[in-house]
N, C-alpha and C. Protein backbone atom coordinates (compact mmCIF):
# COMPACT_ATOMS: atom_id res chain seq x y z
N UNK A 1 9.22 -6.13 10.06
CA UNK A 1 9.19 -6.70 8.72
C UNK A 1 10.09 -5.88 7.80
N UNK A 2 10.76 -6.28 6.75
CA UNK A 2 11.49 -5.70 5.89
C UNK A 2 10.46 -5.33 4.24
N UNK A 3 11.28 -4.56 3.58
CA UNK A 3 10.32 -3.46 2.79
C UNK A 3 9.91 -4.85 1.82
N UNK A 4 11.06 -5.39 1.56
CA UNK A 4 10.72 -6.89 0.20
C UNK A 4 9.48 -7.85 0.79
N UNK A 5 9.73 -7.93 2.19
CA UNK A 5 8.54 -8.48 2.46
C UNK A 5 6.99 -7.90 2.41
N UNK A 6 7.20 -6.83 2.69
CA UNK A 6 5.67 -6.01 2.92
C UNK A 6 5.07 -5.89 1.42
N UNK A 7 6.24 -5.75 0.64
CA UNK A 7 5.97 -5.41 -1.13
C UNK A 7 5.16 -6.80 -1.30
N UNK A 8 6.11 -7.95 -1.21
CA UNK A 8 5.74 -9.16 -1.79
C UNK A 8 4.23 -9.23 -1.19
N UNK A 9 3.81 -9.54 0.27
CA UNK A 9 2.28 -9.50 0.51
C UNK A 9 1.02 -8.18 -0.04
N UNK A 10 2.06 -6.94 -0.51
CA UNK A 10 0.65 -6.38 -0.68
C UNK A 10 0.22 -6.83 -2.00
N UNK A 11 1.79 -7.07 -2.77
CA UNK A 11 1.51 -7.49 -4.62
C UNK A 11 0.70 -8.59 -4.51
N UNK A 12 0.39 -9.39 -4.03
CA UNK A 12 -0.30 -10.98 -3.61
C UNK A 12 -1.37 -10.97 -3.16
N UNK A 13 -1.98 -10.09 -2.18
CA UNK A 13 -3.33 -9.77 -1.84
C UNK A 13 -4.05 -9.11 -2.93
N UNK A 14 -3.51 -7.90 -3.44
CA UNK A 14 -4.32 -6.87 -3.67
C UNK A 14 -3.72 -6.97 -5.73
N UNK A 15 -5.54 -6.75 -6.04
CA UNK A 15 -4.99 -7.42 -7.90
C UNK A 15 -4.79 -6.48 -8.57
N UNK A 16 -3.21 -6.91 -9.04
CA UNK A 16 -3.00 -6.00 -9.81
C UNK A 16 -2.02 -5.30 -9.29
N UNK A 17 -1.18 -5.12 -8.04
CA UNK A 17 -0.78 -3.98 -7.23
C UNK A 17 0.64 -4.16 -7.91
N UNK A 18 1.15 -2.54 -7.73
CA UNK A 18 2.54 -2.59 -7.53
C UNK A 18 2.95 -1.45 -6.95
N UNK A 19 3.72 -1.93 -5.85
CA UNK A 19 4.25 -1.42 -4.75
C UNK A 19 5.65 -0.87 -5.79
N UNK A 20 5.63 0.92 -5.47
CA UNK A 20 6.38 1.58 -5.59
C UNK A 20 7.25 1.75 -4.70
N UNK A 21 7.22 2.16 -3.47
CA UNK A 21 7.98 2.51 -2.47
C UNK A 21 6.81 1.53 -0.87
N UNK A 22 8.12 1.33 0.02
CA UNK A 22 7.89 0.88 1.05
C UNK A 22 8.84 1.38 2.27
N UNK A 23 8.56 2.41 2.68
CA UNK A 23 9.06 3.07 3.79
C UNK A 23 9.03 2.40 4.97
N UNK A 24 10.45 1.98 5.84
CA UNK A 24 10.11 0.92 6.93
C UNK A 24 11.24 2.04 7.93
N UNK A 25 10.46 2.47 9.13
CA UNK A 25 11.09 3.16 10.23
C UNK A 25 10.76 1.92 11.26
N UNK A 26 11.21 1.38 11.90
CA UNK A 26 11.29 0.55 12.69
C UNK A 26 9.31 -0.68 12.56
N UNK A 27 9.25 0.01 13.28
CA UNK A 27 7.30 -1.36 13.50
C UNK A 27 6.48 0.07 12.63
N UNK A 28 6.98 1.19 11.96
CA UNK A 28 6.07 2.01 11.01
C UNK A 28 6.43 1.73 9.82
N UNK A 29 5.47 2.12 8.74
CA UNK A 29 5.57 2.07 7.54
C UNK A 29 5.28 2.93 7.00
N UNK A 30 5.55 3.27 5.26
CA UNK A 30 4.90 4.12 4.43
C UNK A 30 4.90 3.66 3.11
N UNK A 31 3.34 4.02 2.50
CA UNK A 31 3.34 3.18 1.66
C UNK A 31 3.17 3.86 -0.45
N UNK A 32 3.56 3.79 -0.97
CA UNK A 32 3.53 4.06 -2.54
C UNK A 32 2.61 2.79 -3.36
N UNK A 33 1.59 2.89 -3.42
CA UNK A 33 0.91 1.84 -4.21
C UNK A 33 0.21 2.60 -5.56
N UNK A 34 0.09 1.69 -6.25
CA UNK A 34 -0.22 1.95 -7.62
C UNK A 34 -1.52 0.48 -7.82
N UNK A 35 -2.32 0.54 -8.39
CA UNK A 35 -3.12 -0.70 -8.85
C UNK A 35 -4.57 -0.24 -9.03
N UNK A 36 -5.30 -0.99 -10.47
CA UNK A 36 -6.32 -0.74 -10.68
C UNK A 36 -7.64 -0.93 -9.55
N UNK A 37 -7.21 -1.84 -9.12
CA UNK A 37 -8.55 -1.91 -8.22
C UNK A 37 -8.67 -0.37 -6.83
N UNK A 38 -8.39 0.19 -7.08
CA UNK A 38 -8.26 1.67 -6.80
C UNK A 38 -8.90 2.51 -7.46
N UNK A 39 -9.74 2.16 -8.48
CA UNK A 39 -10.55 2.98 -9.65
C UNK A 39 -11.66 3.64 -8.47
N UNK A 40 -12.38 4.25 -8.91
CA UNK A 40 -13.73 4.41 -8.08
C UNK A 40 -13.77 4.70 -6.52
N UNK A 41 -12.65 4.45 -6.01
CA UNK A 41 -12.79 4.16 -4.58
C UNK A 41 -12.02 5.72 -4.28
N UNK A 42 -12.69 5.85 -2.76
CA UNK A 42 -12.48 7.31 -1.91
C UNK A 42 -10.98 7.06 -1.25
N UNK A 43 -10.47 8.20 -0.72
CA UNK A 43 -8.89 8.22 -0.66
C UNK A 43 -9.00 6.74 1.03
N UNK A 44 -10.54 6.97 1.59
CA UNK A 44 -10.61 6.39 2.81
C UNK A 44 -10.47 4.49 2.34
N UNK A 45 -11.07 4.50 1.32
CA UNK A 45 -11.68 2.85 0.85
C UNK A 45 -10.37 2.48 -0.32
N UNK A 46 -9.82 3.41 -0.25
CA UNK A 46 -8.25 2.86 -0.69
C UNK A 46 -7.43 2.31 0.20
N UNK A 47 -7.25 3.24 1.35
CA UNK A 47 -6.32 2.81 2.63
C UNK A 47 -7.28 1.66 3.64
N UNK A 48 -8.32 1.72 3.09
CA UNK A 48 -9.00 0.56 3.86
C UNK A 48 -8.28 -0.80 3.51
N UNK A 49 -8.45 -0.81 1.82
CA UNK A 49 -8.34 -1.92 0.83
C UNK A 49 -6.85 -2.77 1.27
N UNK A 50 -5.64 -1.39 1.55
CA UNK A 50 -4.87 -1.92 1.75
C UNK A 50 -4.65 -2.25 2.71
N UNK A 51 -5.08 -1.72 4.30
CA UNK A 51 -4.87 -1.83 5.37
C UNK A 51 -5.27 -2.94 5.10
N UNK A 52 -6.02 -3.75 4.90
CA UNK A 52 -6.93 -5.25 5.07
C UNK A 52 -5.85 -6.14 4.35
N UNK A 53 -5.12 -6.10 3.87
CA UNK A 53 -3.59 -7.07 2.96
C UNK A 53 -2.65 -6.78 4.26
N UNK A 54 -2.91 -6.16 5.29
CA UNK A 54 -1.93 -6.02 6.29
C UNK A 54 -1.86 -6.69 7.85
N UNK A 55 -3.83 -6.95 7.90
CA UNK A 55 -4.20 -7.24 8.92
C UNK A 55 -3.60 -8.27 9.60
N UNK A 56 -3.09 -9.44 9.23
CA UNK A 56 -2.68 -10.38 9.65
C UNK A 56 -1.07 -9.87 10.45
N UNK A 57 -0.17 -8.47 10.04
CA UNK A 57 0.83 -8.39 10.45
C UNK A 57 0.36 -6.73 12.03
N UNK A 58 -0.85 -6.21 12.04
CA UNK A 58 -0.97 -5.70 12.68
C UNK A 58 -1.61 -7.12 14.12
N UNK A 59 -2.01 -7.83 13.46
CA UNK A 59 -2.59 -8.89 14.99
C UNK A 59 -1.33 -9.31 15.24
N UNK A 60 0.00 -9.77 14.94
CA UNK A 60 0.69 -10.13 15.54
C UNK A 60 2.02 -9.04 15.86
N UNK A 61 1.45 -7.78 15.60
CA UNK A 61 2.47 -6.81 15.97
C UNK A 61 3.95 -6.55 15.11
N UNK A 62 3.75 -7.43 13.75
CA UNK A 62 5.02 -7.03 13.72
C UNK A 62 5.13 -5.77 12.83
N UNK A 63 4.24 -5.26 12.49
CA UNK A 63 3.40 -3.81 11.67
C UNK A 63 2.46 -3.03 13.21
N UNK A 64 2.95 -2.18 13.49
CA UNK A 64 2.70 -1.05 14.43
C UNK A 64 1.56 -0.04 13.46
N UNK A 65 1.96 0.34 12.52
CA UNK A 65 0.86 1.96 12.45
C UNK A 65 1.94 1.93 10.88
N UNK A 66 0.59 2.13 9.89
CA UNK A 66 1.19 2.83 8.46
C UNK A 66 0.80 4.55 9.02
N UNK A 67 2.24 5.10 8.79
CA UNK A 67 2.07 6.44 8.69
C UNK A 67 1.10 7.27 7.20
N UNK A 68 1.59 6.70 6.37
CA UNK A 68 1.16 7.10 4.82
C UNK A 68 0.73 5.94 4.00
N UNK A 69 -0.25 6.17 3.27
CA UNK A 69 -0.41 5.50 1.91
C UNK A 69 -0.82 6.00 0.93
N UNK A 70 0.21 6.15 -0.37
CA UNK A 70 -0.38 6.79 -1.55
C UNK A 70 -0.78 5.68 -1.90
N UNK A 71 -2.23 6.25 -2.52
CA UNK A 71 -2.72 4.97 -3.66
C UNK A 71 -3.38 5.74 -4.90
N UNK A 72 -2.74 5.06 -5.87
CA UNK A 72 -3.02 5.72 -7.18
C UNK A 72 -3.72 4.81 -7.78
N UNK A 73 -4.61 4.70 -9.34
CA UNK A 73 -4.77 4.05 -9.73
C UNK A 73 -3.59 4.51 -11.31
N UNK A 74 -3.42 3.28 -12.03
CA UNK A 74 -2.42 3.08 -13.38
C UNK A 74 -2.34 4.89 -13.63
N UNK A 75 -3.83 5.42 -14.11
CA UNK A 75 -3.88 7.06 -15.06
C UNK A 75 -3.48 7.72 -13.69
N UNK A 76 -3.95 7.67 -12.41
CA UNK A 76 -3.68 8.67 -11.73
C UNK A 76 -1.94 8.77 -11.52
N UNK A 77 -1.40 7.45 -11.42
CA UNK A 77 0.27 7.38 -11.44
C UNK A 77 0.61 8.04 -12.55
N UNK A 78 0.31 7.39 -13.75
CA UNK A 78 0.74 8.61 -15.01
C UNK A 78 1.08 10.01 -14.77
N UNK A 79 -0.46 10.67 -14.59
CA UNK A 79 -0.76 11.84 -14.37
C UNK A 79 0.22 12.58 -12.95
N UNK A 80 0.50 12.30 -12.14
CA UNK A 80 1.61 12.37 -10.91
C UNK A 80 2.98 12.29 -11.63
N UNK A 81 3.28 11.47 -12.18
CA UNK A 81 4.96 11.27 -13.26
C UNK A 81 5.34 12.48 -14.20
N UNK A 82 3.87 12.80 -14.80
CA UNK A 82 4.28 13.94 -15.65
C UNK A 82 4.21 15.12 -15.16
N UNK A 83 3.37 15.40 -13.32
CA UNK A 83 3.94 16.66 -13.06
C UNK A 83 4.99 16.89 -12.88
């Protein structure tokens, strides 16, 4: 899959998202997300949230293994910009 594509499905699943960066090494990925529905949730039930906007490209293989996912919410991106 290419990075415009992976952006466009996670912005579409997941409310609110915006995909900062999309790292594509061949069938791996890495991921830069930003989006409120990330409030409250553990670093595990973040990468859950997103892994699940992905599932459909890990059953047909064309997504192998996310190496990384930052997930921020809106203040935590702030707070990261101004270090």
């Amino acid at each position: 899959m290419q990075a415009e594509q992976i952006k466009a499905l996670i912005e579409s699943q997941l409310p609110g998202a915006d995909v900062k960066s999309v790292e594509v090494q061949g069938d791996h990925i890495g991921l830069v997300i930003v989006s409120p529905a990330f409030a409250g949730l553990t670093p595990v039930k973040k990468q859950q949230l997103v892994l699940g906007t992905l599932s459909q490209q890990f059953a047909d293989r064309s997504i192998h293994a996310v190496d990384y996912i930052r997930a921020f919410t809106p203040e935590q991106w702030q707070q990261q910009q101004q270090q």
